[in-house]
C-alpha atoms as a PDB file:
ATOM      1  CA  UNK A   1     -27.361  39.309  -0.956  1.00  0.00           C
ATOM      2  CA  UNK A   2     -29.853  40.110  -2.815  1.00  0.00           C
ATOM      3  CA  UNK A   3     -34.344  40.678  -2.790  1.00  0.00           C
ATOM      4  CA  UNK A   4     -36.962  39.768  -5.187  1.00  0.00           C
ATOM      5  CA  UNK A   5     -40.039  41.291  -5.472  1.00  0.00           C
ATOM      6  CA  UNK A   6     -42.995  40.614  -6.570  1.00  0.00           C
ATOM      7  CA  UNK A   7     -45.624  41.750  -8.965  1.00  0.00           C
ATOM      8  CA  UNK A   8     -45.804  45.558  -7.830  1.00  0.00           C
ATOM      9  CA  UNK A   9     -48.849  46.197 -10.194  1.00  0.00           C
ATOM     10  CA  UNK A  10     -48.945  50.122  -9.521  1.00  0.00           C
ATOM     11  CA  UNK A  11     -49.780  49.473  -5.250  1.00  0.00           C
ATOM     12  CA  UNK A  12     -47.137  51.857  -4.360  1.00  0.00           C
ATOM     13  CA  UNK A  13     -48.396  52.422  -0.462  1.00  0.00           C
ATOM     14  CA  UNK A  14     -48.069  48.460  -0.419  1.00  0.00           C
ATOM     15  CA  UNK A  15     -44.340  48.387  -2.514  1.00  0.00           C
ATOM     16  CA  UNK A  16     -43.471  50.830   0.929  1.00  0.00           C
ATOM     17  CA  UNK A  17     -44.897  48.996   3.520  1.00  0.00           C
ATOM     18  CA  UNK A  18     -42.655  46.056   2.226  1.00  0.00           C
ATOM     19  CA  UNK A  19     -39.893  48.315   1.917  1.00  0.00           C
ATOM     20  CA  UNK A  20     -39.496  49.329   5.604  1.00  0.00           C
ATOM     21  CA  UNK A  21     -39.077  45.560   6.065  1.00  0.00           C
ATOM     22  CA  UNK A  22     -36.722  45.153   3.748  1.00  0.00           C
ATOM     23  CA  UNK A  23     -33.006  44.798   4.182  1.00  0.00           C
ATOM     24  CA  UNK A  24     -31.072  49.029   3.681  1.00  0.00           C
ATOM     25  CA  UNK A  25     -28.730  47.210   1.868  1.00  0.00           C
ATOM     26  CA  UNK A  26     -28.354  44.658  -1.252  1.00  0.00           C
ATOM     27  CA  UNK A  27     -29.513  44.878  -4.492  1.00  0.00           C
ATOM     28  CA  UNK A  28     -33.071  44.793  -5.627  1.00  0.00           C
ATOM     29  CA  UNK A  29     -34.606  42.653  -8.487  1.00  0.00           C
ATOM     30  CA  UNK A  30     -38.534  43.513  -8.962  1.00  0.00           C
ATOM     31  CA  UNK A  31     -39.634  40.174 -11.507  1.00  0.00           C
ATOM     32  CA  UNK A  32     -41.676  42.615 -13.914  1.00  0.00           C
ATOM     33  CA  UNK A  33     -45.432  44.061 -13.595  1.00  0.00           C
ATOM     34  CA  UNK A  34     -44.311  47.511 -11.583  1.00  0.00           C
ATOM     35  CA  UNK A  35     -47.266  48.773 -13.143  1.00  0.00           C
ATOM     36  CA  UNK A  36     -51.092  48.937 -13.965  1.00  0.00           C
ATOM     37  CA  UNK A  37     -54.321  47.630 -12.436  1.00  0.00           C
ATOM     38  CA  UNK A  38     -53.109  49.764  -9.200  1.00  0.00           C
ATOM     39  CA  UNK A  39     -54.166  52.829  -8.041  1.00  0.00           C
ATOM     40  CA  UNK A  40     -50.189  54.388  -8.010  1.00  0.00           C
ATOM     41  CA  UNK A  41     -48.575  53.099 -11.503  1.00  0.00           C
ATOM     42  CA  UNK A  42     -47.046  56.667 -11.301  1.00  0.00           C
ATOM     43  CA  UNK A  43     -45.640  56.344  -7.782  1.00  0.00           C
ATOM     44  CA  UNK A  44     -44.792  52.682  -8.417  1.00  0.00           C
ATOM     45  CA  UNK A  45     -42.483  53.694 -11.543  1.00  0.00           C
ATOM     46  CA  UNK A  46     -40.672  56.475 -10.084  1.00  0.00           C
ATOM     47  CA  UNK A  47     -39.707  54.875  -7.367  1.00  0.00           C
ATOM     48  CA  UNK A  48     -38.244  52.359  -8.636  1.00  0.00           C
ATOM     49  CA  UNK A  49     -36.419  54.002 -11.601  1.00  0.00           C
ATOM     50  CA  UNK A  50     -35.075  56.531  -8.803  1.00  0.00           C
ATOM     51  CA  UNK A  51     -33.687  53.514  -6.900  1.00  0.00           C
ATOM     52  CA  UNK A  52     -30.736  53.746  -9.755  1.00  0.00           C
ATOM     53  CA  UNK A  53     -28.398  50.802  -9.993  1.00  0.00           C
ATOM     54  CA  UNK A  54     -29.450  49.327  -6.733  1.00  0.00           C
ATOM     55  CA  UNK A  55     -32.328  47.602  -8.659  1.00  0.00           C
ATOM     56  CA  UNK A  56     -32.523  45.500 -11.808  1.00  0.00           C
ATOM     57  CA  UNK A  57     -35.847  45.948 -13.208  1.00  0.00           C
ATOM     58  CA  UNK A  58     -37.366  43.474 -15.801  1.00  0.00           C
ATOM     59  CA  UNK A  59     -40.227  43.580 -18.090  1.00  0.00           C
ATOM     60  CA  UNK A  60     -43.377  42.183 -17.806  1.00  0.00           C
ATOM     61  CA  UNK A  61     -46.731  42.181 -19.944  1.00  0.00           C
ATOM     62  CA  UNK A  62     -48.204  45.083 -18.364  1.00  0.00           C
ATOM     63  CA  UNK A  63     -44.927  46.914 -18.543  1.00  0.00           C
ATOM     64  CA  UNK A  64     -44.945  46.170 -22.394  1.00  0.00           C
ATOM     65  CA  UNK A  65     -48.677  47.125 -22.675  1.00  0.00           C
ATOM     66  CA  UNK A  66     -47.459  50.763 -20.971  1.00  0.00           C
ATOM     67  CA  UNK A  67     -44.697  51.167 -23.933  1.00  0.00           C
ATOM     68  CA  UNK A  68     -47.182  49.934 -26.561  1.00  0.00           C
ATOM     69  CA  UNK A  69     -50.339  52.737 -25.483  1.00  0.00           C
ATOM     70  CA  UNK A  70     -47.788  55.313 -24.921  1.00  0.00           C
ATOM     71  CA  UNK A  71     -46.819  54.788 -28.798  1.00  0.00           C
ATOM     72  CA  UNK A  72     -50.377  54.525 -29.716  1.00  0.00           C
ATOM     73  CA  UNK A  73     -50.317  51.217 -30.721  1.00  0.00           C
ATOM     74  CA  UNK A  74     -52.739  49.821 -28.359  1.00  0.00           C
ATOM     75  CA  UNK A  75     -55.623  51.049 -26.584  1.00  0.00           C
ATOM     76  CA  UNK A  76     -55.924  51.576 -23.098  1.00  0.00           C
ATOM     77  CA  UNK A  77     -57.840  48.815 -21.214  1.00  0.00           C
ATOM     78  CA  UNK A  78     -61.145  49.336 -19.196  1.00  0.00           C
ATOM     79  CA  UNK A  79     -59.151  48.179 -16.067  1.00  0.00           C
ATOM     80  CA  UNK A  80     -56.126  49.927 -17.250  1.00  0.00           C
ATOM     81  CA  UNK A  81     -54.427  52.522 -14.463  1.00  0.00           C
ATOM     82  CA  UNK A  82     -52.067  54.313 -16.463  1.00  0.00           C
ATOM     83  CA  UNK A  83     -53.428  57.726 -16.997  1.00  0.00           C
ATOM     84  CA  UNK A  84     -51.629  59.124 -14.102  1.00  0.00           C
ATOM     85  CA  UNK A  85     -48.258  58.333 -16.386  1.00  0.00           C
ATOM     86  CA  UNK A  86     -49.103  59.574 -19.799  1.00  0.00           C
ATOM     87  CA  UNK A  87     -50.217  62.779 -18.415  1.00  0.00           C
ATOM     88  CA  UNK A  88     -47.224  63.242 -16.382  1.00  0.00           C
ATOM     89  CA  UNK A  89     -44.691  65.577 -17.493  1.00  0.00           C
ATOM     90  CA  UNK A  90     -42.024  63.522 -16.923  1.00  0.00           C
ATOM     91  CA  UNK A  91     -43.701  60.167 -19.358  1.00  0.00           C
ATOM     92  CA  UNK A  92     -41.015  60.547 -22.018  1.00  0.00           C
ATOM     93  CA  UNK A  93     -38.259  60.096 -19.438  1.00  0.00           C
ATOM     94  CA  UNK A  94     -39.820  57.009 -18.090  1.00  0.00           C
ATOM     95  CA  UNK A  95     -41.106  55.857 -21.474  1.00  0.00           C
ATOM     96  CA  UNK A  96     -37.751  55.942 -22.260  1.00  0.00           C
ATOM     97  CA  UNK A  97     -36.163  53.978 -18.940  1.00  0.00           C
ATOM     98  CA  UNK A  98     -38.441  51.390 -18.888  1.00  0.00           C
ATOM     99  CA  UNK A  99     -38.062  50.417 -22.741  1.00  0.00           C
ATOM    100  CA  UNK A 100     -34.465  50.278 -21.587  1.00  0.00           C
ATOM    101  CA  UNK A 101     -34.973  47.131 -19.004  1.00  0.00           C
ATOM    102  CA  UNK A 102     -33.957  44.068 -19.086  1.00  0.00           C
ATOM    103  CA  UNK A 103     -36.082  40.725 -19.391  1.00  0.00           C
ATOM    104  CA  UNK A 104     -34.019  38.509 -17.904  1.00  0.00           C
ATOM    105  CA  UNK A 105     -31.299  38.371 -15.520  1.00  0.00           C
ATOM    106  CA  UNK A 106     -28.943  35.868 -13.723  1.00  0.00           C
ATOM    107  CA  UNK A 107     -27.447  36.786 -10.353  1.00  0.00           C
ATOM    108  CA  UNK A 108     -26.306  34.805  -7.295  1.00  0.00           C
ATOM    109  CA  UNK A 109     -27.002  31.349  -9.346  1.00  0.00           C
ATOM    110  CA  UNK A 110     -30.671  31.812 -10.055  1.00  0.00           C
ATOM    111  CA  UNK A 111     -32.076  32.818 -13.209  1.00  0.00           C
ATOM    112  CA  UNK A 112     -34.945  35.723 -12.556  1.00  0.00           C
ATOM    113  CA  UNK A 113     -37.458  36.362 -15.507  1.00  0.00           C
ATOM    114  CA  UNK A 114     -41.422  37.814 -15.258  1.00  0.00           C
ATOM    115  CA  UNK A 115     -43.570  34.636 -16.691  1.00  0.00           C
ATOM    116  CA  UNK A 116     -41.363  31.750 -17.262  1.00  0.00           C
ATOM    117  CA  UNK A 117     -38.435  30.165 -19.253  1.00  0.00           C
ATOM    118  CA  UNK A 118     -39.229  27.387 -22.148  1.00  0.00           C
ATOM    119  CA  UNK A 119     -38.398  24.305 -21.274  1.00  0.00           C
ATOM    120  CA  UNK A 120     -35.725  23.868 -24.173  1.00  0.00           C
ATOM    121  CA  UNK A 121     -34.118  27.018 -22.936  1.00  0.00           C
ATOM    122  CA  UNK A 122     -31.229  26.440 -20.846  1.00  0.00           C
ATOM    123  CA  UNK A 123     -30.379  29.751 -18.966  1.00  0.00           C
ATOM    124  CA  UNK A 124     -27.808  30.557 -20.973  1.00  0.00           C
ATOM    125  CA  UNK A 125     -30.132  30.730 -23.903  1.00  0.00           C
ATOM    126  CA  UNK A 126     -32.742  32.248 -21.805  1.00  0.00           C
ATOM    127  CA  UNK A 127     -30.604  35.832 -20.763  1.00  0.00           C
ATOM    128  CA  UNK A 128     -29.241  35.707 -24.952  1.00  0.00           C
ATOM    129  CA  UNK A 129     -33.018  35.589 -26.364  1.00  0.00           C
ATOM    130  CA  UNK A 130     -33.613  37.898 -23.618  1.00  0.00           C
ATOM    131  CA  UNK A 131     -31.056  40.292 -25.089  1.00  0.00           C
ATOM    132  CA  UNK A 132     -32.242  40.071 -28.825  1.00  0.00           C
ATOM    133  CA  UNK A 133     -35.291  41.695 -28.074  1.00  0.00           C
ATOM    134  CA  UNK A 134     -33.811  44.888 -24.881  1.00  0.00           C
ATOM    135  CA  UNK A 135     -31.809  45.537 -28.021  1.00  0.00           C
ATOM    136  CA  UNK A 136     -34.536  46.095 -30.393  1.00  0.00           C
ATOM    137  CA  UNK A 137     -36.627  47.902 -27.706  1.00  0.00           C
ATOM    138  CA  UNK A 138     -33.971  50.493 -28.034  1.00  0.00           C
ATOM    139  CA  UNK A 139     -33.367  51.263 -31.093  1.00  0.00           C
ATOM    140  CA  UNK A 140     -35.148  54.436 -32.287  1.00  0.00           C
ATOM    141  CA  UNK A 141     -37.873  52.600 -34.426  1.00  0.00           C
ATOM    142  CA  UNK A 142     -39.152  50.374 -31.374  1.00  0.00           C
ATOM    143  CA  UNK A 143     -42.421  51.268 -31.644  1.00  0.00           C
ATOM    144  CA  UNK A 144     -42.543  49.446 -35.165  1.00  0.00           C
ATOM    145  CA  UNK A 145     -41.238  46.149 -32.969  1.00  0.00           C
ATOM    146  CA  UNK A 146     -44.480  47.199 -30.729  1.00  0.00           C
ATOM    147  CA  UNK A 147     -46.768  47.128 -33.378  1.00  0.00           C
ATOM    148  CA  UNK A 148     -45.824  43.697 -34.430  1.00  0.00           C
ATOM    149  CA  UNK A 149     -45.385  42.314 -31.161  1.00  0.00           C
ATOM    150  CA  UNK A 150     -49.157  40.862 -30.275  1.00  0.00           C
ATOM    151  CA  UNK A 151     -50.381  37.596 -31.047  1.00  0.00           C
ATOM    152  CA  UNK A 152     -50.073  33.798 -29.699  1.00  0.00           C
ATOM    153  CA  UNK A 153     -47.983  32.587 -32.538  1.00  0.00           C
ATOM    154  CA  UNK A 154     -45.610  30.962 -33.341  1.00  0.00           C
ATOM    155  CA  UNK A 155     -46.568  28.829 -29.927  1.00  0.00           C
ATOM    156  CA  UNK A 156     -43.315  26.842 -30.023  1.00  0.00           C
ATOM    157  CA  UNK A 157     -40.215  27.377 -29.676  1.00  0.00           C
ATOM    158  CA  UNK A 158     -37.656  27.080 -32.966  1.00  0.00           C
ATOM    159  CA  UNK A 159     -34.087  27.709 -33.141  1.00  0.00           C
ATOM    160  CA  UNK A 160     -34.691  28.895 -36.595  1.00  0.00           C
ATOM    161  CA  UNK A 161     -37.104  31.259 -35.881  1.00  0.00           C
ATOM    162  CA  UNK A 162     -36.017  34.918 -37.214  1.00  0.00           C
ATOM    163  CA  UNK A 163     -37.443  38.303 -37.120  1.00  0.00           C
ATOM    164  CA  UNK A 164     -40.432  39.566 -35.812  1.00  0.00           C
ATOM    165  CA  UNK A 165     -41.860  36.054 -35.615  1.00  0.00           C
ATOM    166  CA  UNK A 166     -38.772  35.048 -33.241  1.00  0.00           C
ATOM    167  CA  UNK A 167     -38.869  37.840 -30.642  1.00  0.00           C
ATOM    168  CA  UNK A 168     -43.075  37.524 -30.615  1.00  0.00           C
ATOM    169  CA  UNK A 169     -42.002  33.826 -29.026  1.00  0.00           C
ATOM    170  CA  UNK A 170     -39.565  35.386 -26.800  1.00  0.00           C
ATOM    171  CA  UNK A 171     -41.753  37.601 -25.392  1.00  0.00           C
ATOM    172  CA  UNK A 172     -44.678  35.594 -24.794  1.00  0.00           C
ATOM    173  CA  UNK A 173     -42.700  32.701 -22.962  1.00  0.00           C
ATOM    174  CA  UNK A 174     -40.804  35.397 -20.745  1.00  0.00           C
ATOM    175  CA  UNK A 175     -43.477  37.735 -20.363  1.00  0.00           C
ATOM    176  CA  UNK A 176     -46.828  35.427 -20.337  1.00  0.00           C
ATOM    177  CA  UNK A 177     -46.820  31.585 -20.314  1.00  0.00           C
ATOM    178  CA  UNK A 178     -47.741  29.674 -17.831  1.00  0.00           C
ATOM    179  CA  UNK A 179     -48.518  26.149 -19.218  1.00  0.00           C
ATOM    180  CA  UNK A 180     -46.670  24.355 -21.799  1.00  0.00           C
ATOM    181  CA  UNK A 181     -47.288  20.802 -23.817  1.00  0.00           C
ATOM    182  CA  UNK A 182     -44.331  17.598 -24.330  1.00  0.00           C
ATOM    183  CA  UNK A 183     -42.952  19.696 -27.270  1.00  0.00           C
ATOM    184  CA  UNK A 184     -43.012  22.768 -26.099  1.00  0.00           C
ATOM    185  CA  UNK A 185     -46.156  24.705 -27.042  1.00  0.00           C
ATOM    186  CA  UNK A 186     -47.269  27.373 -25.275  1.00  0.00           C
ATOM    187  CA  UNK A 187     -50.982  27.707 -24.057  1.00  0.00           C
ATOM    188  CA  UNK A 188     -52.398  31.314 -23.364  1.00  0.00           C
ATOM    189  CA  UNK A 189     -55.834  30.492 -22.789  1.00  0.00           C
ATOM    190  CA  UNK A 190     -55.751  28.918 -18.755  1.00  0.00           C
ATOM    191  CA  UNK A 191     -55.389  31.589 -16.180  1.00  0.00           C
ATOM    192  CA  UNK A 192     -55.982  29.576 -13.584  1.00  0.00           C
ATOM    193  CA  UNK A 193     -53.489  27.815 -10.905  1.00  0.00           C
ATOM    194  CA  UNK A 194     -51.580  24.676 -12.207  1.00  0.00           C
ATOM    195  CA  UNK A 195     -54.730  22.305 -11.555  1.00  0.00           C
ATOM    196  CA  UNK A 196     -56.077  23.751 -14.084  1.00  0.00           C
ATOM    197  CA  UNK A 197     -54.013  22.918 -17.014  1.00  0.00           C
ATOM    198  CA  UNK A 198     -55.129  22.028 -20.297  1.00  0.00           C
ATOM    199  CA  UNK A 199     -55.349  18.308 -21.663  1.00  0.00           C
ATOM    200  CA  UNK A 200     -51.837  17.482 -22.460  1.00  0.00           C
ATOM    201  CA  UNK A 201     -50.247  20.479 -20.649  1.00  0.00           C
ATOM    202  CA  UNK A 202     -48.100  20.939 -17.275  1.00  0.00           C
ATOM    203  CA  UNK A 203     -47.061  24.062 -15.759  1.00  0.00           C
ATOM    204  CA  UNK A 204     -44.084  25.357 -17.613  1.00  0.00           C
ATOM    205  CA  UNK A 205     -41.568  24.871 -14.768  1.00  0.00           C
ATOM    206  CA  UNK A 206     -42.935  21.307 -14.184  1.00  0.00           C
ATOM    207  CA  UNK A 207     -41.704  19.805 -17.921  1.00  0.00           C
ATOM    208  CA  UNK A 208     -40.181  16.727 -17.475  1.00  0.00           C
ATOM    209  CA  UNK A 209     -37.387  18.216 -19.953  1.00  0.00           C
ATOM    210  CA  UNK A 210     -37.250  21.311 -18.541  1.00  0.00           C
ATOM    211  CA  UNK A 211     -33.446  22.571 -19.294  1.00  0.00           C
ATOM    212  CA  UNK A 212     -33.065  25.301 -16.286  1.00  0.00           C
ATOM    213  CA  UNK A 213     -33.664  22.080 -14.089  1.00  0.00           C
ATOM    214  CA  UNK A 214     -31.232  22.828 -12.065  1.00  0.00           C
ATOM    215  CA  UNK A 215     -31.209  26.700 -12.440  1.00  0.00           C
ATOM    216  CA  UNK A 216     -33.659  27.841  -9.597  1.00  0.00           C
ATOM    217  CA  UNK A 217     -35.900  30.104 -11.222  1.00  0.00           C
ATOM    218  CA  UNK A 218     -37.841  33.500  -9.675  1.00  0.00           C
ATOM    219  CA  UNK A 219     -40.351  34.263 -11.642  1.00  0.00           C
ATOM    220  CA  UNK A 220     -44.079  36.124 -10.994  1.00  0.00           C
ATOM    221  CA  UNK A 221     -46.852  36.932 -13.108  1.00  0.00           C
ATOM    222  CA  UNK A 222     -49.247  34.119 -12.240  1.00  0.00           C
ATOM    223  CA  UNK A 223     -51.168  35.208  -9.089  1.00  0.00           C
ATOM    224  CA  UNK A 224     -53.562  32.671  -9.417  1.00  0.00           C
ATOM    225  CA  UNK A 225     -50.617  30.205  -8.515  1.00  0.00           C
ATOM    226  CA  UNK A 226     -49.933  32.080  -5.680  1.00  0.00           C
ATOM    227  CA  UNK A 227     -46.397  31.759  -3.614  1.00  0.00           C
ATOM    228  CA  UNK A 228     -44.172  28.545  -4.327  1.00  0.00           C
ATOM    229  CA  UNK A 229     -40.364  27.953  -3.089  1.00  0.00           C
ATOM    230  CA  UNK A 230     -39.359  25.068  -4.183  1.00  0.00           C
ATOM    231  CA  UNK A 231     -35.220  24.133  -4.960  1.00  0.00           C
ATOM    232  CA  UNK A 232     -35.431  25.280  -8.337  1.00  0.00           C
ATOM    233  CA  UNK A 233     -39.192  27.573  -8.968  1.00  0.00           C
ATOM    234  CA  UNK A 234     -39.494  30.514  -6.938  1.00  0.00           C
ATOM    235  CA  UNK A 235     -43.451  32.125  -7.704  1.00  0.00           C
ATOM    236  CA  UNK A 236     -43.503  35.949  -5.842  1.00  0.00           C
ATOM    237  CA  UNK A 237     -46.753  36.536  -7.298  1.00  0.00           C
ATOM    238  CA  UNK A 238     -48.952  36.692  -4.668  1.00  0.00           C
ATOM    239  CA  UNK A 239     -52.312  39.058  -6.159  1.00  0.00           C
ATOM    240  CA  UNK A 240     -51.416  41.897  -4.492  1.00  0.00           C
ATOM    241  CA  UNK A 241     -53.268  44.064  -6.452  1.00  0.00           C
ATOM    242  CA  UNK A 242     -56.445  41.714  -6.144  1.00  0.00           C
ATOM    243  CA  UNK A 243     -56.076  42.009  -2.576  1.00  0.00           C
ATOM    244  CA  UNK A 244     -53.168  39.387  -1.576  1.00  0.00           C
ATOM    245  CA  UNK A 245     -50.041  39.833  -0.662  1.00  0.00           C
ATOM    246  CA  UNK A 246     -47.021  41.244  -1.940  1.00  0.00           C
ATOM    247  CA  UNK A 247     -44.126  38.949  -1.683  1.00  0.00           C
ATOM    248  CA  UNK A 248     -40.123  39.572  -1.345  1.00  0.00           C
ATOM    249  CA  UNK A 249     -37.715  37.040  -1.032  1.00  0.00           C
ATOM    250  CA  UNK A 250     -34.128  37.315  -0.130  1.00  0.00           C
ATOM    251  CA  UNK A 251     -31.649  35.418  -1.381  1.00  0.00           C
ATOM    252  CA  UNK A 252     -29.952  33.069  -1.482  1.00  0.00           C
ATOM    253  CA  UNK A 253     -31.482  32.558   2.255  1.00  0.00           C
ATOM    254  CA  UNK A 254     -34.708  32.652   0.848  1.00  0.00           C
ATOM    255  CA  UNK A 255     -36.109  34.221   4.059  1.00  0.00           C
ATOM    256  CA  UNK A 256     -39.525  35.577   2.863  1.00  0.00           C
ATOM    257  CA  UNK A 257     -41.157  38.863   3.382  1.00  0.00           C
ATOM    258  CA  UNK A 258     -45.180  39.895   3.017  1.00  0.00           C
ATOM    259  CA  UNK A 259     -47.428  42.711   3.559  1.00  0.00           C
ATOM    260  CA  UNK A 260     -51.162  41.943   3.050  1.00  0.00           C
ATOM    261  CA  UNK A 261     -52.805  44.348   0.196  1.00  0.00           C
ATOM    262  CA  UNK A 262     -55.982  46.010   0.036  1.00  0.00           C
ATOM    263  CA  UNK A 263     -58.058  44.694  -3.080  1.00  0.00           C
ATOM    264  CA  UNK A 264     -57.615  47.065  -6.006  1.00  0.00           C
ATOM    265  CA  UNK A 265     -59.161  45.409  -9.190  1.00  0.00           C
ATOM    266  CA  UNK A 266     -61.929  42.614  -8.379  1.00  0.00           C
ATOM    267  CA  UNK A 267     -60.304  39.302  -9.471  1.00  0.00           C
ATOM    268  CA  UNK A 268     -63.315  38.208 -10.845  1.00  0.00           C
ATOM    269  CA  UNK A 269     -63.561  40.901 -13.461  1.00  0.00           C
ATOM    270  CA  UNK A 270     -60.915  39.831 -14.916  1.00  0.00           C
ATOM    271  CA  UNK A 271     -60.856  40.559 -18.860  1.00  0.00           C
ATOM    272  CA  UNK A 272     -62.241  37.231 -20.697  1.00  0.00           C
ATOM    273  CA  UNK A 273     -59.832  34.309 -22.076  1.00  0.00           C
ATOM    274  CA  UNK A 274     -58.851  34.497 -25.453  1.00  0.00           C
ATOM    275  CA  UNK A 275     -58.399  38.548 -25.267  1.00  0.00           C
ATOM    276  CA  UNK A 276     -54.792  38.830 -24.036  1.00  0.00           C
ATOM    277  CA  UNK A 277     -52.222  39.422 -25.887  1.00  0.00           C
ATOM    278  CA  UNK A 278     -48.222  40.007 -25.592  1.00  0.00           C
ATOM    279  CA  UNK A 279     -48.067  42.652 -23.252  1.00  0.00           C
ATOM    280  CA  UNK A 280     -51.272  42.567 -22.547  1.00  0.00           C
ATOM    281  CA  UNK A 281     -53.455  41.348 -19.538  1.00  0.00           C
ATOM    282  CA  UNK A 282     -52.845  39.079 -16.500  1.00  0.00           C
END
């Protein structure tokens, strides 16, 4: 057995009022976002690094963000929460566990990423592009990877991709897509819920050639879809930190647990389209 959470976003009062519903045993898989646009990234982090092997953590664009102001290569956000970690004295520690987490994993016969999995990805390919870029997150020049990491293209998926350009498209279809065209393209302007998709565009999980079709995948990052279980798309983002709810779900039972939030960030100060980048905001 095992329980996915949801987009933590630094509400660590709310990540423990879910907890003491939560089975005391199983494993623990939090889909990405444990931090920012909170009130307790600090709190949020340690806890769950100090959970150990009992939880998988994976990446998502706000955790990225984190490693990328940390190494100076962006700028903190207006909305941003992270202060409280890179003035703690313990920041190089956690720097240096969270650059160290996975983006993808596989367990129980669902496939668990942050954003979403292209739709020529079968889930095989998904966990191996997955892998190319944890391993260049570790090595000691990572922050060189960081500084190349933002930008929308390349917005399709190649098998020939290679370098800096190939991992860029990893990360943005793991870590932020949310609508995607016949061939693959990936739009990162639409924030919105999936009746709001672009001319030509369908949710990513909803592509009639979708190759995880019968992979059910748990996924998070898009609040404004709010929570879906369906046989193969799990959503467990469910705007906590804009005053939602914060979702679990165990599986394979898929029995669901929910503790209602108090509003953090206004959801309609949201920054404006076009600014996001990899790593960057909701």
């Amino acid at each position: 057995m095992i329980v996915a959470i949801g987009d933590v976003q630094g509400c660590a009062d709310s990540l423990q009022s879910l907890w003491a519903q939560l089975p005391r045993d199983g494993r623990v898989i939090f889909v990405g976002d444990i931090v920012n646009r909170g009130p307790q990234s600090l709190e949020s982090l340690r806890f769950v690094r100090d959970l150990g092997e009992r939880a998988v953590v994976l990446l998502g664009n706000h955790d990225l963000h984190l490693l990328a102001v940390d190494a100076g290569i962006r700028p903190p956000h207006d909305n941003d929460t992270l202060d409280d970690i890179l003035s703690a004295p313990d920041r190089a520690q956690l720097i240096d566990w969270l650059r160290a987490r996975p983006l993808a994993h596989e367990e129980h016969g669902a496939l668990f990423v942050h954003a979403g999995v292209l739709p020529q990805w079968s889930a095989a390919q998904t966990l191996a592009c997955a892998r190319e870029v944890e391993q260049r997150l570790q090595r000691a020049n990572y922050r060189d990877f960081l500084a190349r990491m933002y930008g929308n293209q390349p917005a399709r998926w190649d098998d020939s991709l290679r370098g800096d350009d190939r991992l860029r498209c990893i990360v943005n279809a793991l870590t932020r897509v949310r609508f995607v065209a016949g061939d693959g393209t990936m739009d990162f302007t639409v924030k919105e819920g999936a009746a709001a998709a672009p001319t030509g565009f369908v949710p990513w999980f909803e592509h009639a050639q979708r190759a995880t079709r019968a992979t059910p995948v748990v996924f998070g990052h898009w609040s404004t879809l709010g929570f879906i279980d369906r046989e193969n798309t799990i959503c467990l983002d469910t705007g906590c930190v804009w005053g939602g709810q914060l979702t679990a779900l165990r599986w394979p039972d898929r029995t669901r647990y929910q503790v209602q939030c108090p509003q953090a960030q206004d959801p309609h100060a949201r920054p404006a389209k076009g600014r996001a980048a990899a790593g960057g905001s909701k």
